[in-house]
Protein backbone atom coordinates (compact mmCIF):
# COMPACT_ATOMS: atom_id res chain seq x y z
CA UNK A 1 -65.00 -61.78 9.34
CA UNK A 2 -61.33 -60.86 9.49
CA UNK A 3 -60.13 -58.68 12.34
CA UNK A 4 -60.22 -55.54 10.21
CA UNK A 5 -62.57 -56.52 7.82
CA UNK A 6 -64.33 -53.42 6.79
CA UNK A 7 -61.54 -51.02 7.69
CA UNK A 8 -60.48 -49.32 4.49
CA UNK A 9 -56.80 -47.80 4.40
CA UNK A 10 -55.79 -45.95 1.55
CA UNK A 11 -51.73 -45.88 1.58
CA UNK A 12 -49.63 -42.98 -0.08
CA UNK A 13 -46.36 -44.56 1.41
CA UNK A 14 -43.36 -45.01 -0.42
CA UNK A 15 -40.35 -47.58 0.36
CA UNK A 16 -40.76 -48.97 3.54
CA UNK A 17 -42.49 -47.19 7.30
CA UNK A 18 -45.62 -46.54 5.48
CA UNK A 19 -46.38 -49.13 2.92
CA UNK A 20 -45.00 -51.70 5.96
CA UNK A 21 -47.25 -50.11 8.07
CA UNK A 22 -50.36 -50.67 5.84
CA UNK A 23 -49.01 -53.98 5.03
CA UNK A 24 -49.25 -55.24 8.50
CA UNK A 25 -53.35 -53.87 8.42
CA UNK A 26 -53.91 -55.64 5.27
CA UNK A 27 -52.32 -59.02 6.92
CA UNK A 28 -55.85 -58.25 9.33
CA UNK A 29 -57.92 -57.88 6.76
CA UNK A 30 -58.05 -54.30 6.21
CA UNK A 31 -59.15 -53.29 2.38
CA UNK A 32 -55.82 -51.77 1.70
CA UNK A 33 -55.32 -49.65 -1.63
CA UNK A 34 -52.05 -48.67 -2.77
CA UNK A 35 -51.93 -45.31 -4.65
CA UNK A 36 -49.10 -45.51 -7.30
CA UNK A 37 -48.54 -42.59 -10.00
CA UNK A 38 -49.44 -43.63 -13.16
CA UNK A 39 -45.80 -44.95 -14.55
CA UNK A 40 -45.03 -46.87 -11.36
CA UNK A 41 -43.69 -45.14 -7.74
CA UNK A 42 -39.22 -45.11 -7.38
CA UNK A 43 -39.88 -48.04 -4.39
CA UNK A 44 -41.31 -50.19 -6.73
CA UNK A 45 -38.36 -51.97 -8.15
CA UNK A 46 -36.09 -51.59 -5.07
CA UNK A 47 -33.90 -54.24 -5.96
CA UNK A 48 -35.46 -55.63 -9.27
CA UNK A 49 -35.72 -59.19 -8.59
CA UNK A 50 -38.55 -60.68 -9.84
CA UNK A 51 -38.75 -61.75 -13.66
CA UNK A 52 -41.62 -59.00 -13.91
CA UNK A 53 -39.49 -56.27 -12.84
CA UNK A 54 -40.71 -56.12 -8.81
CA UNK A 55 -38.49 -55.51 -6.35
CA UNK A 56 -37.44 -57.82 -3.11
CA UNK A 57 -38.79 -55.04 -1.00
CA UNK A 58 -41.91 -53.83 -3.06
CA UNK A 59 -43.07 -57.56 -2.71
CA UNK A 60 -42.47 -57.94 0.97
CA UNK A 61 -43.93 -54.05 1.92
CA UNK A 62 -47.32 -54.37 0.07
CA UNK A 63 -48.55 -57.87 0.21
CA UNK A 64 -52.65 -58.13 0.98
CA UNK A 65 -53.20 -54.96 -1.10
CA UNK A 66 -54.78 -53.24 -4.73
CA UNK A 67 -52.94 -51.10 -6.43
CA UNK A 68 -54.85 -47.80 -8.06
CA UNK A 69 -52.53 -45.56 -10.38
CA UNK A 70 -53.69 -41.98 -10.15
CA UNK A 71 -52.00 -38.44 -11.49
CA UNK A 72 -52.10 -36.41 -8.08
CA UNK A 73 -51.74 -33.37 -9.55
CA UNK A 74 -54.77 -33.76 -11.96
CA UNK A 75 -58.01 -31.99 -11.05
CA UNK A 76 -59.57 -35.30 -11.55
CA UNK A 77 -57.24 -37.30 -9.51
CA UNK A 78 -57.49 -35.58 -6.96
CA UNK A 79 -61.81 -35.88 -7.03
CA UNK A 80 -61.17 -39.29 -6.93
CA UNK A 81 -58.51 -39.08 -4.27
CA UNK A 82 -61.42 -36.82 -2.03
CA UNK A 83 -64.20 -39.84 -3.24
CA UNK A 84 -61.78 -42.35 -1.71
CA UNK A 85 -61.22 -40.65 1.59
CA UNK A 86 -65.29 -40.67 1.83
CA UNK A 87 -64.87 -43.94 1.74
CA UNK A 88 -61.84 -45.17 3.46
CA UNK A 89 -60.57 -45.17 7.78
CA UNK A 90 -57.15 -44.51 7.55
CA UNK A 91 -54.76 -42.97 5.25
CA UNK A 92 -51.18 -44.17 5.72
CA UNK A 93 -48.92 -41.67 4.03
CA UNK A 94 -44.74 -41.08 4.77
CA UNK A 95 -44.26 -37.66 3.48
CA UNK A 96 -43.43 -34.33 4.82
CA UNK A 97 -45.99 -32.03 6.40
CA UNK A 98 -45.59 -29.71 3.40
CA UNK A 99 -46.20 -32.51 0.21
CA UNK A 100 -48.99 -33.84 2.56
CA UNK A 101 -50.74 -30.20 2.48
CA UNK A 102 -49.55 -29.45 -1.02
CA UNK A 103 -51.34 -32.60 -1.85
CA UNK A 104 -54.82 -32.29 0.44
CA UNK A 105 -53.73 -35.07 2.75
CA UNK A 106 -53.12 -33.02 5.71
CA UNK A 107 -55.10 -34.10 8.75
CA UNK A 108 -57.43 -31.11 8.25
CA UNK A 109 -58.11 -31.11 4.88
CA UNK A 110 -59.20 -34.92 5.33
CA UNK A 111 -60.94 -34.26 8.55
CA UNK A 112 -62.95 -31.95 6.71
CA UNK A 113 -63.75 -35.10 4.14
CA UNK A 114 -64.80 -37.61 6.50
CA UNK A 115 -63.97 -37.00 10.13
CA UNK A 116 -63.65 -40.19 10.86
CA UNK A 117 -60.83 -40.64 9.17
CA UNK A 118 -56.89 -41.60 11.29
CA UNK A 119 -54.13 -40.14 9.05
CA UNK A 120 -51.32 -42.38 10.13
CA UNK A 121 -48.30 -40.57 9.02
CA UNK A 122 -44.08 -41.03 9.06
CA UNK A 123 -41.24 -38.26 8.89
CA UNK A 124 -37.86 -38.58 8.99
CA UNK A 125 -37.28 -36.01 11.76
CA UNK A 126 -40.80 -35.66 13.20
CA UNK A 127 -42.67 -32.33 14.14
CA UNK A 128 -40.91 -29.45 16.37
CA UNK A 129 -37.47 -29.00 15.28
CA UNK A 130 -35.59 -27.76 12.87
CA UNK A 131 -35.00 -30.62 10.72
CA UNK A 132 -38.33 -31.33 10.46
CA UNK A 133 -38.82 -30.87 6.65
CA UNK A 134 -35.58 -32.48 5.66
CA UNK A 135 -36.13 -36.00 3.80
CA UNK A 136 -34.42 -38.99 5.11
CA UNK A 137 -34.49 -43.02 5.36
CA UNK A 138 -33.53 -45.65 8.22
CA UNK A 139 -29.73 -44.79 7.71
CA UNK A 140 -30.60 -41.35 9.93
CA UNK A 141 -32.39 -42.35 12.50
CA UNK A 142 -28.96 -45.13 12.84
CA UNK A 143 -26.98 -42.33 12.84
CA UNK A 144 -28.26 -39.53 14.72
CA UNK A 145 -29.85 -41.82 17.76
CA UNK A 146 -26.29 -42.95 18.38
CA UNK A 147 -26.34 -46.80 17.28
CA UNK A 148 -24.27 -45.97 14.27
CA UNK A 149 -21.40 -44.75 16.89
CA UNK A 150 -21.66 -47.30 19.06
CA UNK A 151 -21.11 -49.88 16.42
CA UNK A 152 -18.01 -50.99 14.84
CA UNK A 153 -15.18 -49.58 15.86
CA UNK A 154 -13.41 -46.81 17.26
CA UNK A 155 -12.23 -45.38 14.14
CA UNK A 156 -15.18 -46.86 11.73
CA UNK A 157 -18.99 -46.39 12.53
CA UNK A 158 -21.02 -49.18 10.98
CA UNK A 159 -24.35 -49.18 9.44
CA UNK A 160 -27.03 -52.50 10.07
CA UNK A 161 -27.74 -53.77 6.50
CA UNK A 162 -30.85 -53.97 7.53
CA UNK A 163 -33.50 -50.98 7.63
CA UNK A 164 -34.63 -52.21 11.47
CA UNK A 165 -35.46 -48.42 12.04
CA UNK A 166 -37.61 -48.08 9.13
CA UNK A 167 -39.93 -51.31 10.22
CA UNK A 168 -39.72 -50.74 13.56
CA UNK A 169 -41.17 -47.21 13.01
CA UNK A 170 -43.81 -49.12 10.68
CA UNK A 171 -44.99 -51.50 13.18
CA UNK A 172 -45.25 -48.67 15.92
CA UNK A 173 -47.10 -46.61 13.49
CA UNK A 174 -49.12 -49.39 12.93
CA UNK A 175 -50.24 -50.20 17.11
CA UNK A 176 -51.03 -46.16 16.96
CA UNK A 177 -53.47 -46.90 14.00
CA UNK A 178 -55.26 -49.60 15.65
CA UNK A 179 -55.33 -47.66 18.74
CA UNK A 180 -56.72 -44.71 17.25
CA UNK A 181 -59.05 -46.82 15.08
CA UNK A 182 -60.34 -48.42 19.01
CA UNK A 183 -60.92 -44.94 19.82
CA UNK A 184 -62.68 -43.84 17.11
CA UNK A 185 -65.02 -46.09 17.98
CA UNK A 186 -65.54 -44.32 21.65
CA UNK A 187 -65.25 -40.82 20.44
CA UNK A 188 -66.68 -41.11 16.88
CA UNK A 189 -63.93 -39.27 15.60
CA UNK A 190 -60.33 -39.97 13.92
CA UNK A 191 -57.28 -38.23 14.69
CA UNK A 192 -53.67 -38.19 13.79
CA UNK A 193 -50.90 -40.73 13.86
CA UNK A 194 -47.57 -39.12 14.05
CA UNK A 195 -44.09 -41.32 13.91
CA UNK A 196 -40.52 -40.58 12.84
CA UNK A 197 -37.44 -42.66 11.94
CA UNK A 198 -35.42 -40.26 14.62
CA UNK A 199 -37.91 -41.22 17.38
CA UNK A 200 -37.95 -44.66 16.57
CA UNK A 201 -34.06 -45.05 16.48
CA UNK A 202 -34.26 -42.70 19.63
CA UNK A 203 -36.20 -45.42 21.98
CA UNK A 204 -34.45 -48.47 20.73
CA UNK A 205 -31.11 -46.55 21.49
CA UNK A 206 -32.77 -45.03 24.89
CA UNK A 207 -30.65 -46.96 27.69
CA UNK A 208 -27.55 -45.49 26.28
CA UNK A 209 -28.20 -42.40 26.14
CA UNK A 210 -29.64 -42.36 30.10
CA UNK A 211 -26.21 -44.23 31.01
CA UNK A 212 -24.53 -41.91 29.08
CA UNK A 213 -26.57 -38.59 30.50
CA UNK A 214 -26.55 -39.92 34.25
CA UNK A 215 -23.03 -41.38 34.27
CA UNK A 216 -20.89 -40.35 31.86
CA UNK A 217 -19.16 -43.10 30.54
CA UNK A 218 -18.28 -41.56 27.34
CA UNK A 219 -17.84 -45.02 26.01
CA UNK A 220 -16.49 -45.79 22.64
CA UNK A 221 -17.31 -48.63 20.28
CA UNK A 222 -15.76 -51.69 20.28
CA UNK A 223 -16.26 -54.19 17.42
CA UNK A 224 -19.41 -56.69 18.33
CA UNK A 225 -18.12 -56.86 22.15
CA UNK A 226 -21.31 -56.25 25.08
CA UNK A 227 -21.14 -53.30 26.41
CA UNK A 228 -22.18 -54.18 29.74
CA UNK A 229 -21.93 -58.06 30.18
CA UNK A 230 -19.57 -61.18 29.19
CA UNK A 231 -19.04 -62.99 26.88
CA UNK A 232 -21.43 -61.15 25.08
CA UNK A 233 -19.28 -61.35 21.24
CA UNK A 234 -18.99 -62.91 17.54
CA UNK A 235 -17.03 -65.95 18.08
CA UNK A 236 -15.09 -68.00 15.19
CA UNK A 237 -15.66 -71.74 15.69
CA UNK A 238 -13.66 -73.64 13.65
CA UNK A 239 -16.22 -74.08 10.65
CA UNK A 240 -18.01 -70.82 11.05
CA UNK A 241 -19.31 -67.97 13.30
CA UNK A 242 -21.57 -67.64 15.96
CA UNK A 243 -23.07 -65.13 18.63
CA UNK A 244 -23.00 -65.65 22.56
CA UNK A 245 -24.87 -63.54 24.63
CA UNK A 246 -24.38 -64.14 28.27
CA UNK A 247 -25.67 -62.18 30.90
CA UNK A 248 -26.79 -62.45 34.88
CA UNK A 249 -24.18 -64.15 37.41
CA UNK A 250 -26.09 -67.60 37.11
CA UNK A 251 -25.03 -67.79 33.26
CA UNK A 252 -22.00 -66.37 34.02
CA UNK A 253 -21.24 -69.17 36.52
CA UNK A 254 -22.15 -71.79 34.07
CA UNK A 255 -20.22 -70.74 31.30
CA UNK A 256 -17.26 -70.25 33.09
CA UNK A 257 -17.91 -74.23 34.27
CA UNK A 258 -18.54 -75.05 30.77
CA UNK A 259 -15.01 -74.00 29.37
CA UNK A 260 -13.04 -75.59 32.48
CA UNK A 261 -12.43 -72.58 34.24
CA UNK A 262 -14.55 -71.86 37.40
CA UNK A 263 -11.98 -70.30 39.00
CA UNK A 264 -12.82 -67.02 36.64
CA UNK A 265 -16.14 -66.66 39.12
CA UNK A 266 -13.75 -65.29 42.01
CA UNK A 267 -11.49 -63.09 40.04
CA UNK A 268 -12.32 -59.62 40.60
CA UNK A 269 -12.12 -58.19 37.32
CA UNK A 270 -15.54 -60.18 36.72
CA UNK A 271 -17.44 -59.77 39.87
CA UNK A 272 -20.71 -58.53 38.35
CA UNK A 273 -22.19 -57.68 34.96
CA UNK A 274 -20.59 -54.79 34.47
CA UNK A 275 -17.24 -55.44 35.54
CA UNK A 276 -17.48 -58.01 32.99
CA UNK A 277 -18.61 -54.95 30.22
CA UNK A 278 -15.45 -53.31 31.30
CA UNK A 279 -13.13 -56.38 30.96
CA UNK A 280 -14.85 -57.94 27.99
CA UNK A 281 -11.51 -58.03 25.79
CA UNK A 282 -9.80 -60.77 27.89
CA UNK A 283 -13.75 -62.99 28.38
CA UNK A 284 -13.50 -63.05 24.85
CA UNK A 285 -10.21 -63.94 24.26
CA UNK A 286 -10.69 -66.92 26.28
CA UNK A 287 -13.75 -67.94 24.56
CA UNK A 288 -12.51 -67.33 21.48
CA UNK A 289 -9.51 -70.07 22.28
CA UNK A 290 -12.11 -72.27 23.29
CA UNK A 291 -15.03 -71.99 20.10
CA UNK A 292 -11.57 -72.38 17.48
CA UNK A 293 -10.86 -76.13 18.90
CA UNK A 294 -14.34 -77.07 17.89
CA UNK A 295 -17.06 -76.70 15.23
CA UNK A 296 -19.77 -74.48 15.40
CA UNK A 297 -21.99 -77.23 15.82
CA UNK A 298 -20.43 -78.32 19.07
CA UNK A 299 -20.04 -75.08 20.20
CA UNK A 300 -24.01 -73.76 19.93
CA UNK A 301 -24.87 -77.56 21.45
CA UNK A 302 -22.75 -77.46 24.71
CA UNK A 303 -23.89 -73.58 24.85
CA UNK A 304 -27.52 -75.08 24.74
CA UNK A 305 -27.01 -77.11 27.13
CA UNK A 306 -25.41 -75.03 29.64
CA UNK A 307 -28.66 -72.44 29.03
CA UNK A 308 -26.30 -70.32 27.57
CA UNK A 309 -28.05 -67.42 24.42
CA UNK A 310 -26.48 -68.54 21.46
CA UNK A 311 -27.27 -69.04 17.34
CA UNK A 312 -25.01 -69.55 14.05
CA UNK A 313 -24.13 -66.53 12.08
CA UNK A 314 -25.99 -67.37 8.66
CA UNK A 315 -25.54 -66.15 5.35
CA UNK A 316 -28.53 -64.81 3.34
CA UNK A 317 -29.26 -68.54 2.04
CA UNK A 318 -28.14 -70.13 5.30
CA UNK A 319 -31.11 -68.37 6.35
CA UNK A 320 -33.44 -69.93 3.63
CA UNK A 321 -32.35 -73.25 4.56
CA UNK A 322 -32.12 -73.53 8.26
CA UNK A 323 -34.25 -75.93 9.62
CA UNK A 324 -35.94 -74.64 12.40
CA UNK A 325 -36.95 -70.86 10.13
CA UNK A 326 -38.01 -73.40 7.47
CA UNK A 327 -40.22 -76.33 9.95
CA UNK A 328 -42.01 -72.97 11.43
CA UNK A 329 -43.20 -71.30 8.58
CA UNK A 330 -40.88 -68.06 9.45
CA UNK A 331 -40.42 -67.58 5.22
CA UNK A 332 -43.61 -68.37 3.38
CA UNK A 333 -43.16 -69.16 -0.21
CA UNK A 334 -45.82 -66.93 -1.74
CA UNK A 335 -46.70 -66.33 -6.09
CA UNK A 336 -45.54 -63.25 -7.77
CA UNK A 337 -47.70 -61.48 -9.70
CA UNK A 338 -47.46 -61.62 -12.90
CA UNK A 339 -44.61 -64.30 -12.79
CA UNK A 340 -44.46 -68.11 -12.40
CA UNK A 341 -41.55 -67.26 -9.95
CA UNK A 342 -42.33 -67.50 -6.08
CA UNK A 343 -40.55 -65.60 -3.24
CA UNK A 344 -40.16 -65.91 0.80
CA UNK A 345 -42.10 -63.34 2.00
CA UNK A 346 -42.08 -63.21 5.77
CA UNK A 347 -45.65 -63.56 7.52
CA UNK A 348 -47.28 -61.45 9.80
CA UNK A 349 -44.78 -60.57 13.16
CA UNK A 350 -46.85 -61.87 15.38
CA UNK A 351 -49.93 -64.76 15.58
CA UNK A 352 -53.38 -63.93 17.08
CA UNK A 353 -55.06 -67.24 18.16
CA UNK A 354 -58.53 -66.57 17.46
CA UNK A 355 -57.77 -63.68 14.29
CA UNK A 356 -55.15 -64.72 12.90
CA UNK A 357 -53.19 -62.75 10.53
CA UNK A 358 -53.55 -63.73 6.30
CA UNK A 359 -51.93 -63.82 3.29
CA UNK A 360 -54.60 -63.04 1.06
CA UNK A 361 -52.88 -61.33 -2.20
CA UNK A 362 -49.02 -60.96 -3.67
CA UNK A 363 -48.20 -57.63 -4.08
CA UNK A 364 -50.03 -56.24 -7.09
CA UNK A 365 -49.42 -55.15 -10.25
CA UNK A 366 -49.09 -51.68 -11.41
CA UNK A 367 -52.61 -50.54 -11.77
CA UNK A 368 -53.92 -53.94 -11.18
CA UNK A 369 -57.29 -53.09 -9.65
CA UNK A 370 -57.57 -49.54 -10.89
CA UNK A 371 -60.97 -50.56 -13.04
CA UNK A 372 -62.49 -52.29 -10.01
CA UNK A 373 -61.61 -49.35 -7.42
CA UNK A 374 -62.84 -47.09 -9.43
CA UNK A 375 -66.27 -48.90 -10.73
CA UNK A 376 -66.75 -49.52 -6.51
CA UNK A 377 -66.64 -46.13 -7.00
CA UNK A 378 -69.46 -45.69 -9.83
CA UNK A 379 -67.18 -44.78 -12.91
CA UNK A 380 -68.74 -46.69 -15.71
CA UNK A 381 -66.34 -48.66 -18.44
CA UNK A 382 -66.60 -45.30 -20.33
CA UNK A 383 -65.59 -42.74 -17.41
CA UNK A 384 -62.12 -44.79 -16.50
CA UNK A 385 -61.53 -45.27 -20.63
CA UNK A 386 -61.80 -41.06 -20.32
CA UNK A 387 -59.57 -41.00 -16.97
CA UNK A 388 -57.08 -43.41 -18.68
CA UNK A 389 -56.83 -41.91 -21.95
CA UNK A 390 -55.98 -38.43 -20.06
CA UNK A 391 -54.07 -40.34 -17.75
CA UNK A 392 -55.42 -39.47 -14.79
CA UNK A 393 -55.09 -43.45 -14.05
């Protein structure tokens, strides 16, 4: 049996913390069941890519699960909704406190249903404050945790393209599930899960904000520059871009050997790691002169050699084709549903030797399993013909 075989998780998420979340049980073998309304959920076809309408991030968030449709706000729905819970361990939902209660997936109207059951659920803002209720995606938690500042330059905040604030949240709201599913089994009882995008963005951003709190440093962005080491910067070769990241006086020492300047590890202005941070303008400058008199392939190998962090700055189908991603399996070329087309859907985040994670389904259909959900359930042929002609599902 899979890791969480027999764990049931009913998910209610939308777009990305808590779909990802359940996504991530399902790769362990949870029974995951997406609830969709009837006529498809917004984050379905977020961007339509697939020949069947699917979005790139609908596929990647809700791999390994079924899909039931349901009408929430039906009587009937909502009897099946109360069946499931019966049934199910965790309920993954990313909504506000209010929808959750307007909707009887509060923690104590399911506790009441099965009190075993772990609500694992995602806000924007989290509990306790006064923007608790507001809606929100990854772009906030960017923004209000400081990153956003910090990054581009002085008189142009940038936002990452990617949503890391929305997966990161995910994967911690995941660990709190299975930690709350480990002490069910002491206790006997569930309990709830609680993350937010703020809090996530709030701990990855953490360090600066104690520098800043402690010490003062007011500091101000400055384009992909280290804050706090040298040469830590984008760097043009002269056939593409790459990232350095050096950092620690042994790498420091070797770097400034590799470019034919060790006389840089006496000058003042770079006697430690932070000292560097504050004169990382004229590090760069000199590695810069140094990566445009050779290709980026030259570059990354000497950098190898001297021990030295360093990778190519890929576009989005550099990324497909790079070697090393594709020889370790990093993209998995998986079926849509539906579709003859197949798409690079990224596996589990991390391997377990003896449970490994699985990909056991694409990411459904609308309403693909709706009929077998709800016959596991005990509606006959003729009860879900009923349901669908009402619409219910």
């Amino acid at each position: 049996m899979s890791l969480l075989g027999g764990i049931r998780v009913l998910d209610f998420g939308r777009f990305i913390a808590g779909p990802y979340c359940a996504a991530l049980l399902g790769d362990l073998g949870a029974d995951v069941i997406r609830v969709e309304r009837v006529d498809g959920g917004e984050d379905r076809y977020v961007p339509p890519v697939a020949d069947t309408g699917e979005g790139g991030l609908y596929l990647q968030m809700n791999r390994n699960k079924r899909c039931l449709t349901l009408d929430l706000a039906h009587d009937d729905g909502r009897r099946i909704v109360r069946q499931l819970v019966g049934t199910a361990d965790v309920v993954v939902a990313n909504l506000p406190p209010s929808t959750l209660k307007q909707l009887g997936l509060d923690y104590a109207t399911l506790e009441l249903l099965n009190p075993r059951i772990v609500l694992a659920t995602v806000t924007a803002y989290g509990p306790g404050g006064p923007y608790s209720e507001r809606p929100g995606f990854d772009s906030i938690g960017q923004a209000m945790s400081g990153a956003m500042f910090m990054s581009g330059l002085p008189d142009a905040p940038a936002r990452a393209a990617v949503p890391y604030v929305d997966v990161s949240t995910a994967q911690a709201l995941a660990m709190g599930t299975l930690a709350a599913l480990w002490s069910r089994e002491r206790s006997g009882h569930g309990q709830l899960v609680e993350g937010s995008l703020l809090r996530t963005s709030l701990v990855m951003g953490n360090s600066v904000l104690i520098e800043q709190a402690l010490k003062g440093p007011n500091r101000v962005p400055q384009g992909n520059r280290g804050f706090t080491a040298a040469p830590s910067d984008l760097f043009r070769a002269s056939d593409g871009w790459l990232v350095v990241a050096t950092i620690g006086q042994p790498m420091f020492e070797r770097w400034c050997k590799l470019i034919g300047q060790p006389e840089l590890v006496d000058d003042p202005r770079f006697a430690d790691d932070e000292q560097r941070g504050n004169h990382s303008q004229a590090i760069s400058e000199l590695m810069a002169a140094w990566c445009a008199e050779r290709s980026c392939s030259a570059v990354l190998q000497a950098l190898a050699a001297a021990k030295i962090p360093a990778a190519p700055v890929l576009s989005p189908q550099q990324a497909l084709d790079d070697p090393h991603i594709r020889a370790a399996d990093l993209l998995q070329q998986r079926p849509v549903t539906g579709s003859a087309q197949h798409a690079p859907i990224a596996p589990h985040p991390v391997d377990l030797s003896a449970d490994p994670a699985v990909f056991a389904r694409s990411a459904p259909a609308l309403g693909q399993h709706t009929d077998e959900i709800l016959a596991e359930l005990g509606y006959d042929a003729a009860a879900v013909a009923a349901l669908r002609a009402r619409r219910v599902v």
